[in-house]
PDB file of N, CA and C in Angstrom:
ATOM      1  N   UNK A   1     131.957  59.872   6.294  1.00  0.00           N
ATOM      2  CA  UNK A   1     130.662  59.352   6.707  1.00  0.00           C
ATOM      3  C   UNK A   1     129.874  58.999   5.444  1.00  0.00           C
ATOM      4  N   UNK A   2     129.402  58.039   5.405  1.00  0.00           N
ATOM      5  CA  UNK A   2     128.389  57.371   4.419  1.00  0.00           C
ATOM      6  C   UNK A   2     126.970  57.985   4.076  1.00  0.00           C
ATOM      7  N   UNK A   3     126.441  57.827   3.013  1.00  0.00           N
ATOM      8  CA  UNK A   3     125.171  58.495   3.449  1.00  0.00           C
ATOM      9  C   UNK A   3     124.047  58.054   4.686  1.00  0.00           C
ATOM     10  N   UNK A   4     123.978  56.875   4.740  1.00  0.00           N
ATOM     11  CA  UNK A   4     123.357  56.399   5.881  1.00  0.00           C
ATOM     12  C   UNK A   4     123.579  56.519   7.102  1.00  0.00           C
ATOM     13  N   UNK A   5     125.024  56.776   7.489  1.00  0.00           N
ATOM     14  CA  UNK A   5     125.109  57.243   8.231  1.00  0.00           C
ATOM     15  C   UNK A   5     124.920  58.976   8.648  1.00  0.00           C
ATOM     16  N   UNK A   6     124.708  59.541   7.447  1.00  0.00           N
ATOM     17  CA  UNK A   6     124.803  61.191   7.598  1.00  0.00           C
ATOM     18  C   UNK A   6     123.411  61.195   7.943  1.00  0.00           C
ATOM     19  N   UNK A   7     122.513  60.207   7.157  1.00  0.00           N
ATOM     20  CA  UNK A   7     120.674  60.574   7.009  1.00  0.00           C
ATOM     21  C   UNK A   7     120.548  59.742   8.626  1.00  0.00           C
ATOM     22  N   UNK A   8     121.307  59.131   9.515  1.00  0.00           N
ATOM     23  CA  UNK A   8     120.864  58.641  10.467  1.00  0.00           C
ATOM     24  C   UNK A   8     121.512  59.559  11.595  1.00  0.00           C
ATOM     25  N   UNK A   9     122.513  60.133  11.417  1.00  0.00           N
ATOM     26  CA  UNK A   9     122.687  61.213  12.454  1.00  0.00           C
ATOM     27  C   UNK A   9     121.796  62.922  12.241  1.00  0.00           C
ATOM     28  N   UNK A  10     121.012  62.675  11.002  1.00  0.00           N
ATOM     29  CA  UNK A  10     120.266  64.049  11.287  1.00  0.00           C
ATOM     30  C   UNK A  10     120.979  65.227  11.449  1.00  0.00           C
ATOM     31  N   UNK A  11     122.163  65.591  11.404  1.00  0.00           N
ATOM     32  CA  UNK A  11     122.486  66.607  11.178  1.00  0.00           C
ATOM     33  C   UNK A  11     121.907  67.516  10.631  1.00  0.00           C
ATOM     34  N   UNK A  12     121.809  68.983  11.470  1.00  0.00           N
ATOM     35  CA  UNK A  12     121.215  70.017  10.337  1.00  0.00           C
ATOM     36  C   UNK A  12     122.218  70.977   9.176  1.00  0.00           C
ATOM     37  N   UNK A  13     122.741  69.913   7.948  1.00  0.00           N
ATOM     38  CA  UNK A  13     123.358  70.429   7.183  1.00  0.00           C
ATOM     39  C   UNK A  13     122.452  70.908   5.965  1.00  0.00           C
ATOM     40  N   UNK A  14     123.142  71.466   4.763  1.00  0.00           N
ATOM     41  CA  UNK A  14     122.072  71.648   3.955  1.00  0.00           C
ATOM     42  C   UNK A  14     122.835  70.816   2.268  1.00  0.00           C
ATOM     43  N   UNK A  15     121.841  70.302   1.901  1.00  0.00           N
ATOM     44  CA  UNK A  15     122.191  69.389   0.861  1.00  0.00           C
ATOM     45  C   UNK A  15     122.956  70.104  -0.151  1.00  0.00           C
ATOM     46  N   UNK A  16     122.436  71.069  -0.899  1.00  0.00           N
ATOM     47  CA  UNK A  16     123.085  72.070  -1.925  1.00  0.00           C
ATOM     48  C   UNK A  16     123.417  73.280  -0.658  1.00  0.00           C
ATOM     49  N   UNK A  17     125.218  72.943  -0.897  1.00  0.00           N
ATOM     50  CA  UNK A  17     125.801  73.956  -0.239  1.00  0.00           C
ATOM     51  C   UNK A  17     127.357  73.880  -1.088  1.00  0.00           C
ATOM     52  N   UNK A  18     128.195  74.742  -0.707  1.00  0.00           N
ATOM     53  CA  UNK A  18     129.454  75.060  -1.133  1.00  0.00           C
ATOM     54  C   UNK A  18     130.247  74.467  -0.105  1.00  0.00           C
ATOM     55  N   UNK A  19     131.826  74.158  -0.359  1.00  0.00           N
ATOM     56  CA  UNK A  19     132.308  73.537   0.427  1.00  0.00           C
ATOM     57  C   UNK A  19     132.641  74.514   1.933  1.00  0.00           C
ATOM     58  N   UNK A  20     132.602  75.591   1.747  1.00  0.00           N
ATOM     59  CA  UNK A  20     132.714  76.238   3.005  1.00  0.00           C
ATOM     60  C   UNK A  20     131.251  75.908   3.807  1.00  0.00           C
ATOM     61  N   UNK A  21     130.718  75.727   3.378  1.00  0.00           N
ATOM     62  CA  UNK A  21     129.086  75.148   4.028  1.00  0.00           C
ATOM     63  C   UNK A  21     128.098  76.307   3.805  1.00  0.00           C
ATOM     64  N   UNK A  22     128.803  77.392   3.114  1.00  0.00           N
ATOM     65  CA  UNK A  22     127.315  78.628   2.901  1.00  0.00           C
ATOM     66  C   UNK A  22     126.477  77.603   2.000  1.00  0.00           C
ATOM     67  N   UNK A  23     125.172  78.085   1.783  1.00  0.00           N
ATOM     68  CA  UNK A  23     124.086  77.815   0.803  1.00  0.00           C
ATOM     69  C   UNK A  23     124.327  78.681  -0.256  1.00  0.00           C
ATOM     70  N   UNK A  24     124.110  78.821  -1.304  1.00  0.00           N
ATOM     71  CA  UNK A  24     123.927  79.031  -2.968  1.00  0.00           C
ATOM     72  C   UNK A  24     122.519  79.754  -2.747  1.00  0.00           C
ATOM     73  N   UNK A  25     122.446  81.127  -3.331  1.00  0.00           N
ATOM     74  CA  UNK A  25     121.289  81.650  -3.245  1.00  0.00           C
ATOM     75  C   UNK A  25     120.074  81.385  -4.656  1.00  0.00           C
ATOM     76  N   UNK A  26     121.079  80.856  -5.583  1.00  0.00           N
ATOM     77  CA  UNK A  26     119.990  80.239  -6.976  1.00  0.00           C
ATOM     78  C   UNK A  26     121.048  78.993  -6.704  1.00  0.00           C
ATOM     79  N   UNK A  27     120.234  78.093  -6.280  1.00  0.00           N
ATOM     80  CA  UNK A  27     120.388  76.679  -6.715  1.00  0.00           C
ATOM     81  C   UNK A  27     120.324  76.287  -8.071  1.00  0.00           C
ATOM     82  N   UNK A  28     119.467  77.382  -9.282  1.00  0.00           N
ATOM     83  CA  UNK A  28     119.790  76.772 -10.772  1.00  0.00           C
ATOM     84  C   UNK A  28     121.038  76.762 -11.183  1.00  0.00           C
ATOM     85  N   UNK A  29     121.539  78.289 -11.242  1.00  0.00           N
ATOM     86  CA  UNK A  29     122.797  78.713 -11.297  1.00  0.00           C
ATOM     87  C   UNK A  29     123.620  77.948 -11.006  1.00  0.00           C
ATOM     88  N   UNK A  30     123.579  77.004  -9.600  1.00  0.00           N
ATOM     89  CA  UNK A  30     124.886  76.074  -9.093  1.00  0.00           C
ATOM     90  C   UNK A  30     124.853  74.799  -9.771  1.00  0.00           C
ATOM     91  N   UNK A  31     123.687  74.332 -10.416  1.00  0.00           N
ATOM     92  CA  UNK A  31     123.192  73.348 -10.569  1.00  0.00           C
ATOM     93  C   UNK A  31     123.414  73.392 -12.531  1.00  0.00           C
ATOM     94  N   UNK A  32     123.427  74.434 -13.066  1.00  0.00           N
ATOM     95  CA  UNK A  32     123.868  74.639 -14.381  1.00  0.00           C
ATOM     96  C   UNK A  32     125.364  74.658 -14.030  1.00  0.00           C
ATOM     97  N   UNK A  33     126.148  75.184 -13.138  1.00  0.00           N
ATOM     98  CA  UNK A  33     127.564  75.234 -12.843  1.00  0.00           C
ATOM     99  C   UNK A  33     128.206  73.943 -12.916  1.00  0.00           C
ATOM    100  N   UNK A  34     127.885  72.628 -12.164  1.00  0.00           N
ATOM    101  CA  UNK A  34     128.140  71.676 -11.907  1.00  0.00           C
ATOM    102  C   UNK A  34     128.032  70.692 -13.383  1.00  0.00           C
ATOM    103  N   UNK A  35     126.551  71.070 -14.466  1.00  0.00           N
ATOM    104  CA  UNK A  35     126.774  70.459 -15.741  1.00  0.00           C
ATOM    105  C   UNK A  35     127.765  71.048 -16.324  1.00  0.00           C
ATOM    106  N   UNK A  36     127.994  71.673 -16.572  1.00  0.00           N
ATOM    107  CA  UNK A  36     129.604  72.672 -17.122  1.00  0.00           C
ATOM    108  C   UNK A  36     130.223  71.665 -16.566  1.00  0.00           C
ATOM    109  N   UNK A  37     130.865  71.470 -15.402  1.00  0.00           N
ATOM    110  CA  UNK A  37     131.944  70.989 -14.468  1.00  0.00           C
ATOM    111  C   UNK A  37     132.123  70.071 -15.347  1.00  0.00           C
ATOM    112  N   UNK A  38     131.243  69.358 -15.221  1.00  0.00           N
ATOM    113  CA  UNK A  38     131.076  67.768 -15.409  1.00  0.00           C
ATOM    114  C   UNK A  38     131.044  67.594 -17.105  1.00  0.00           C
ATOM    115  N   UNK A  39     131.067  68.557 -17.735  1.00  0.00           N
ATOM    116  CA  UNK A  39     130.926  67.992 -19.633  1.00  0.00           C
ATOM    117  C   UNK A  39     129.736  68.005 -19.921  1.00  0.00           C
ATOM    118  N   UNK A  40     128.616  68.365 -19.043  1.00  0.00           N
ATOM    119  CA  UNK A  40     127.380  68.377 -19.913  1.00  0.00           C
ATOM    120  C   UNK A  40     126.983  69.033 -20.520  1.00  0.00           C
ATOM    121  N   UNK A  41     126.808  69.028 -21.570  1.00  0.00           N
ATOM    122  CA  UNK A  41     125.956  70.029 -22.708  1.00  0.00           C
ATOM    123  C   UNK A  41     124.116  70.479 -22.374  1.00  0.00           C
ATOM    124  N   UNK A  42     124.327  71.905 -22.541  1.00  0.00           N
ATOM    125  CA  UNK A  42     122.340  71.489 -22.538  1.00  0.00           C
ATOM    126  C   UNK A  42     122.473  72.048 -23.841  1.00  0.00           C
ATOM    127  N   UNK A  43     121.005  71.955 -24.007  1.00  0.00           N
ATOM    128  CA  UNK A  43     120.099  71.229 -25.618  1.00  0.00           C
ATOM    129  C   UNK A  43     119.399  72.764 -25.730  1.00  0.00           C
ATOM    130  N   UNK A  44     120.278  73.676 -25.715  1.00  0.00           N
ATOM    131  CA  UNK A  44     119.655  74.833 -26.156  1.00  0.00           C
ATOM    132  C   UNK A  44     118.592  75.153 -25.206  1.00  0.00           C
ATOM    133  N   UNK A  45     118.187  76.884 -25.035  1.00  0.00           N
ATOM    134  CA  UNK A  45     118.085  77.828 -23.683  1.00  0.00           C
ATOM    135  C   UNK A  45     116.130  76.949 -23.719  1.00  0.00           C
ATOM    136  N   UNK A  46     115.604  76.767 -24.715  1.00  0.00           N
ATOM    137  CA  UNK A  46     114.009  76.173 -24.422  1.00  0.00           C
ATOM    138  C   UNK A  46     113.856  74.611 -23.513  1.00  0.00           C
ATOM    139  N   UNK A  47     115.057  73.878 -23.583  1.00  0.00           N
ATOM    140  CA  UNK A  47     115.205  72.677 -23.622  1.00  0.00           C
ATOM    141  C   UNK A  47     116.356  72.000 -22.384  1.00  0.00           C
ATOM    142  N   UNK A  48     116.697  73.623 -21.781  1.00  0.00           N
ATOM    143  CA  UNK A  48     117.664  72.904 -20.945  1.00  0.00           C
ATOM    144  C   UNK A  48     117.597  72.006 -19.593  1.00  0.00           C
ATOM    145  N   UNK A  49     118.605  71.336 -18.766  1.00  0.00           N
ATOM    146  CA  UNK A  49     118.541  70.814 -17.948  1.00  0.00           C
ATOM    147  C   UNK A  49     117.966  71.181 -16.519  1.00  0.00           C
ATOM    148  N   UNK A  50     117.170  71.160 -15.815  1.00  0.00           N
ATOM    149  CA  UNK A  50     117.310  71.852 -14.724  1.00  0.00           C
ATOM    150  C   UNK A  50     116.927  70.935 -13.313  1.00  0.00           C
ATOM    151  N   UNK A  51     117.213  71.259 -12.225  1.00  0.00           N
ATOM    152  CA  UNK A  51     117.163  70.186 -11.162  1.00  0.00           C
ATOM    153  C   UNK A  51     116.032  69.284 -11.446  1.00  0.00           C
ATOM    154  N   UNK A  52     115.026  69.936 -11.517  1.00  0.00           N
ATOM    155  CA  UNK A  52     113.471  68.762 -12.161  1.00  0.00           C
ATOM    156  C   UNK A  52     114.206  67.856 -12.824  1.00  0.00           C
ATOM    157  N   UNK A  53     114.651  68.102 -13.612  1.00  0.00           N
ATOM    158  CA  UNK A  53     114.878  66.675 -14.675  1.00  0.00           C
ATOM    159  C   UNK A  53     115.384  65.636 -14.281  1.00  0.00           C
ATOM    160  N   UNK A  54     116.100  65.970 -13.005  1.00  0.00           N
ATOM    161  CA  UNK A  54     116.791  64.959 -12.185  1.00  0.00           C
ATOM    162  C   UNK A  54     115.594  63.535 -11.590  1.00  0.00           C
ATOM    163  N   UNK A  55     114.478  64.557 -11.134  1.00  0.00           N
ATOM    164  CA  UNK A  55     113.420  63.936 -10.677  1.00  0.00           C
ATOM    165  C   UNK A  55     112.885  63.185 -11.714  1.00  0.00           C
ATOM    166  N   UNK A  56     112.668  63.957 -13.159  1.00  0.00           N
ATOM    167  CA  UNK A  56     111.522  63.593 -14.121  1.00  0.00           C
ATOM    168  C   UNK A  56     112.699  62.170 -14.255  1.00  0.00           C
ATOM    169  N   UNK A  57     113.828  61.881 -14.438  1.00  0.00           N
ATOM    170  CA  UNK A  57     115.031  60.974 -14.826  1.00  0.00           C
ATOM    171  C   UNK A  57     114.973  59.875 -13.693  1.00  0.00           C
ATOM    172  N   UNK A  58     114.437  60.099 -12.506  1.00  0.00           N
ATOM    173  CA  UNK A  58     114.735  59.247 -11.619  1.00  0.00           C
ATOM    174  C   UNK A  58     113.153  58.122 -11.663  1.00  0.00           C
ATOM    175  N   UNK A  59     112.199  58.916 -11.985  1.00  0.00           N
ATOM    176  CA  UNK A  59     111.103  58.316 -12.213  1.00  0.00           C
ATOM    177  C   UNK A  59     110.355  57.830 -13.366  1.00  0.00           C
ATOM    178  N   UNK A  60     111.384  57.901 -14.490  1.00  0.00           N
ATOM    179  CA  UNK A  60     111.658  57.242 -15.590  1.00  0.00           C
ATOM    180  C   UNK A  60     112.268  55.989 -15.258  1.00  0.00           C
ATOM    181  N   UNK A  61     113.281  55.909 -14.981  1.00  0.00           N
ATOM    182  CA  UNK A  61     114.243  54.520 -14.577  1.00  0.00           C
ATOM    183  C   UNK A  61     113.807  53.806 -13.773  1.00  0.00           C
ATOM    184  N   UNK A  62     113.019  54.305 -12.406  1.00  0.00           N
ATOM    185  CA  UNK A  62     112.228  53.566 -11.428  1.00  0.00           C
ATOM    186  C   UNK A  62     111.450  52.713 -12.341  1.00  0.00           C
ATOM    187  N   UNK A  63     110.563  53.351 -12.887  1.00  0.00           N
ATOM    188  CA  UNK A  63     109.617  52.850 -13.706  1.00  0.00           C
ATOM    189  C   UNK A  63     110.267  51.360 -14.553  1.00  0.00           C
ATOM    190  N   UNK A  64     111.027  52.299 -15.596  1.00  0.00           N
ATOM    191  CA  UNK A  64     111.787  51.187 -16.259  1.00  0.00           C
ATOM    192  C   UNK A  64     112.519  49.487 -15.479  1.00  0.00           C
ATOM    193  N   UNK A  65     112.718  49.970 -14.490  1.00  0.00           N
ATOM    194  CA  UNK A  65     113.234  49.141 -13.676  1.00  0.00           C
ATOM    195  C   UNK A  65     112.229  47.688 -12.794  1.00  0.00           C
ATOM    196  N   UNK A  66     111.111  47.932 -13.055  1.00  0.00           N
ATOM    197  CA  UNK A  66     110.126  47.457 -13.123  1.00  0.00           C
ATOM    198  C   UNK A  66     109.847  48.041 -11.270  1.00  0.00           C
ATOM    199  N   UNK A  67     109.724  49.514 -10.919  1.00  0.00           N
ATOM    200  CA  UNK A  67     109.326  49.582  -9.585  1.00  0.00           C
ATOM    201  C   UNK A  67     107.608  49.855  -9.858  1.00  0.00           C
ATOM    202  N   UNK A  68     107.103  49.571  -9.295  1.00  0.00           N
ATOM    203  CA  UNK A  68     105.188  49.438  -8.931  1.00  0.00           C
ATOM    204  C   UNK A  68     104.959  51.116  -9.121  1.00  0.00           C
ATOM    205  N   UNK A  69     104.341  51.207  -9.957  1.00  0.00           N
ATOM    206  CA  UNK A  69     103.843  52.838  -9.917  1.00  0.00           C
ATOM    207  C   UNK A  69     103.078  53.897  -8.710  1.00  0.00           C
ATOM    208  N   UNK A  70     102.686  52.093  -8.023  1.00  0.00           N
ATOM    209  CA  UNK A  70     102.098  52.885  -6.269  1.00  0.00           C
ATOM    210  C   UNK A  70     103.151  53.279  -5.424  1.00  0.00           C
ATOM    211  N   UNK A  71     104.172  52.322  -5.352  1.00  0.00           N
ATOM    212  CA  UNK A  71     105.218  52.462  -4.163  1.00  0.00           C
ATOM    213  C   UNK A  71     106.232  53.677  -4.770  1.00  0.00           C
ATOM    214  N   UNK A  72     106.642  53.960  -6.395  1.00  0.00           N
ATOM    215  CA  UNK A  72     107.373  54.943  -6.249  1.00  0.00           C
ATOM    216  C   UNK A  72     106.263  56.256  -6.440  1.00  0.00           C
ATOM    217  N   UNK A  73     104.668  56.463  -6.431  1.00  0.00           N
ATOM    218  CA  UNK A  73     104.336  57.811  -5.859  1.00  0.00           C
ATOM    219  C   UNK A  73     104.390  57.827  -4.639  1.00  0.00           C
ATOM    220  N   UNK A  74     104.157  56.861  -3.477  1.00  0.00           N
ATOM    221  CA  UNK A  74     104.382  57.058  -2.315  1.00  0.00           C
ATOM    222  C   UNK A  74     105.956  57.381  -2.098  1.00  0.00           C
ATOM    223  N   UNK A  75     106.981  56.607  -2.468  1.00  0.00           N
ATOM    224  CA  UNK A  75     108.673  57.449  -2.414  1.00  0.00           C
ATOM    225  C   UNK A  75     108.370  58.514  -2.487  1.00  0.00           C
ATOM    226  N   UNK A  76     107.917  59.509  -4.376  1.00  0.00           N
ATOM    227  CA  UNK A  76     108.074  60.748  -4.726  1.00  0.00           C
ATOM    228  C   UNK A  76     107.494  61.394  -3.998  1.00  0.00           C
ATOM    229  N   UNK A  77     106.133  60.818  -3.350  1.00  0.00           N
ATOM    230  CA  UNK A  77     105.692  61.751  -2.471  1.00  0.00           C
ATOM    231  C   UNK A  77     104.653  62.802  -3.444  1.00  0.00           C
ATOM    232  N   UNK A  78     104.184  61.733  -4.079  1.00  0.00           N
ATOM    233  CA  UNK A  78     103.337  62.430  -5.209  1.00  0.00           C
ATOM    234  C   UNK A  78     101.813  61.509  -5.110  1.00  0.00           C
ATOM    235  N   UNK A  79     101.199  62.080  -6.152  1.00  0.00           N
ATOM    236  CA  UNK A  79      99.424  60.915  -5.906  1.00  0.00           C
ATOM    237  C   UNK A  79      99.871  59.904  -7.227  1.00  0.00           C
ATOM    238  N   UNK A  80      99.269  58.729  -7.619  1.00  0.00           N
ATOM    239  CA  UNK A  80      99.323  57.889  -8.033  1.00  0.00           C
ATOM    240  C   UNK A  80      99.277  58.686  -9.527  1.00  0.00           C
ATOM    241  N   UNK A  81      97.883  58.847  -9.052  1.00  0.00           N
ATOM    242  CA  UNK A  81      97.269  59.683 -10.821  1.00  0.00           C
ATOM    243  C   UNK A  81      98.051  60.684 -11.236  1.00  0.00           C
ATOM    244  N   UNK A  82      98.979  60.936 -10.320  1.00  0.00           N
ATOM    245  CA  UNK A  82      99.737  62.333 -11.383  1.00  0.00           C
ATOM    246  C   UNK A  82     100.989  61.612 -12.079  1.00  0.00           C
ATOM    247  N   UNK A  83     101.242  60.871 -11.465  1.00  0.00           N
ATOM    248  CA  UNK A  83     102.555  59.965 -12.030  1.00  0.00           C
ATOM    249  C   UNK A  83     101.769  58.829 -13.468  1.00  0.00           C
ATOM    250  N   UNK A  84     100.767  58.403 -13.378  1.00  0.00           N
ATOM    251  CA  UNK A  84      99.684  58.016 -14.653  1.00  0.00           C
ATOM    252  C   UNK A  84      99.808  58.904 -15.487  1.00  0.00           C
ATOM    253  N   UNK A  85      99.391  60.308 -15.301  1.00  0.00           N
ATOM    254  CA  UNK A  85      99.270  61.000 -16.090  1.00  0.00           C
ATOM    255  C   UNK A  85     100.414  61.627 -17.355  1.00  0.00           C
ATOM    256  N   UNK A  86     101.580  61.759 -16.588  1.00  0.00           N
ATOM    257  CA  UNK A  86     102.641  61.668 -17.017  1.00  0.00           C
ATOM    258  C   UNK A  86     103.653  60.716 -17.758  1.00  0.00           C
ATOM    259  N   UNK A  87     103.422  59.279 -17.037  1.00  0.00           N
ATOM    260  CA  UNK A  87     103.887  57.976 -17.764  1.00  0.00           C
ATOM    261  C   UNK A  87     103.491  56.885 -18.147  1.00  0.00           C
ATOM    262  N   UNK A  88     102.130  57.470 -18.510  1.00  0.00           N
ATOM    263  CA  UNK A  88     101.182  56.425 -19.101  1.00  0.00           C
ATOM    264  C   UNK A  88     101.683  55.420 -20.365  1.00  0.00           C
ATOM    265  N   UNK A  89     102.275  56.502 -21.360  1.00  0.00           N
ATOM    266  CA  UNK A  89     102.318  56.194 -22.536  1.00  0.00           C
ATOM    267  C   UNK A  89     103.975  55.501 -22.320  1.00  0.00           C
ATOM    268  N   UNK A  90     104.600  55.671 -21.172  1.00  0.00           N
ATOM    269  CA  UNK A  90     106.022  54.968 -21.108  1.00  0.00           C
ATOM    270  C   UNK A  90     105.697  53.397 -20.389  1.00  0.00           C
ATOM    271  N   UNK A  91     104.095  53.531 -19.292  1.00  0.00           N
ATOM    272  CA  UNK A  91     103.870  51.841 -19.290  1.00  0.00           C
ATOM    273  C   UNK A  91     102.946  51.456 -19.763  1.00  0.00           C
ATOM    274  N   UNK A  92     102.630  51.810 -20.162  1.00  0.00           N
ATOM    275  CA  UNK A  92     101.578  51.455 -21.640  1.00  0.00           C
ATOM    276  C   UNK A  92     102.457  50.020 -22.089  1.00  0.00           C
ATOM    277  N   UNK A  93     103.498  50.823 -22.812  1.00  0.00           N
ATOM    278  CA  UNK A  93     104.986  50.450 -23.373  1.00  0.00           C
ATOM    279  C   UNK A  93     105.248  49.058 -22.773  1.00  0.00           C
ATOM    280  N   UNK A  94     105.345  49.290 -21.416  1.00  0.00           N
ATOM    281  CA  UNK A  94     106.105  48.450 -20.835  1.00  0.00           C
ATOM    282  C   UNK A  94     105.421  47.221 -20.700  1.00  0.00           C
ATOM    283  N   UNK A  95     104.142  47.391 -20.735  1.00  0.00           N
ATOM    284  CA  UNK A  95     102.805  46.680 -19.910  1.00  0.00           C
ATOM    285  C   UNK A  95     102.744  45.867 -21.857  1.00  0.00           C
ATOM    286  N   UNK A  96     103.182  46.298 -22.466  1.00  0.00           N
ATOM    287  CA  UNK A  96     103.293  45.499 -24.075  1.00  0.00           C
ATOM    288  C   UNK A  96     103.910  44.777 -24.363  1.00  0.00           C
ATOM    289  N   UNK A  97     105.368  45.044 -23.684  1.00  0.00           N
ATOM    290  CA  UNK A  97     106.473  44.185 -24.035  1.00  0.00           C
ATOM    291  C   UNK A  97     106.180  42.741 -22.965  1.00  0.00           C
ATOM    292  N   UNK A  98     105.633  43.008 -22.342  1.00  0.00           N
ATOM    293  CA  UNK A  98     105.587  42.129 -20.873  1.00  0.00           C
ATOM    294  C   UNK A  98     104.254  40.980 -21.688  1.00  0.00           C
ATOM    295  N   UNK A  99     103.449  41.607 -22.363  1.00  0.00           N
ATOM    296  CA  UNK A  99     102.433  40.698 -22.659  1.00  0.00           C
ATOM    297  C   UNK A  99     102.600  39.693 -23.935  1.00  0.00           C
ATOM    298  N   UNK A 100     103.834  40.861 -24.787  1.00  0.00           N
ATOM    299  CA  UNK A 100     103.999  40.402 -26.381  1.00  0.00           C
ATOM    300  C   UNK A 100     104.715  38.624 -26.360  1.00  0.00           C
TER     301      UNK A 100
END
């Protein structure tokens, strides 16, 4: 099944689960497990990866990608001004190259 089709049948599965279908009682833990899996290095114990970054990474690239800073806080499901506050200085940037 596709994802569209999984997000259109509603199933009550749970996203972070094991293949027997239990849930993971620290999702960090599984979620540091899986960078291991996969070859990723983290950047030392102050600096490491953790599910956030996935988010902070996805709304970097949105951005970059030229998506409207209104429509992806309404996606994130966040207020406008908090996503300003945070990536001002990345469209600042962007809002330079576009004018230069």
């Amino acid at each position: 099944m596709d994802l569209d089709a999984l997000l259109a049948a509603k199933l009550p599965l749970k996203l972070l689960r094991y293949k027997e279908g239990t849930q993971p009682i620290n999702t960090n833990h599984t979620f540091k497990a899986a960078l291991t899996a996969a070859g990723i290095g983290q950047r030392g114990a102050r600096n490491s990866l953790t599910l956030y970054s996935i988010r902070h990474s996805y709304a970097t690239l949105e951005l970059l990608a030229g998506t409207d800073i209104h429509t992806l806080a309404k996606q994130m499901g966040t207020s406008f001004v908090l996503l300003e506050q945070h990536y001002s200085k990345l469209t600042a940037t962007m809002a330079a190259k576009k004018l230069a």
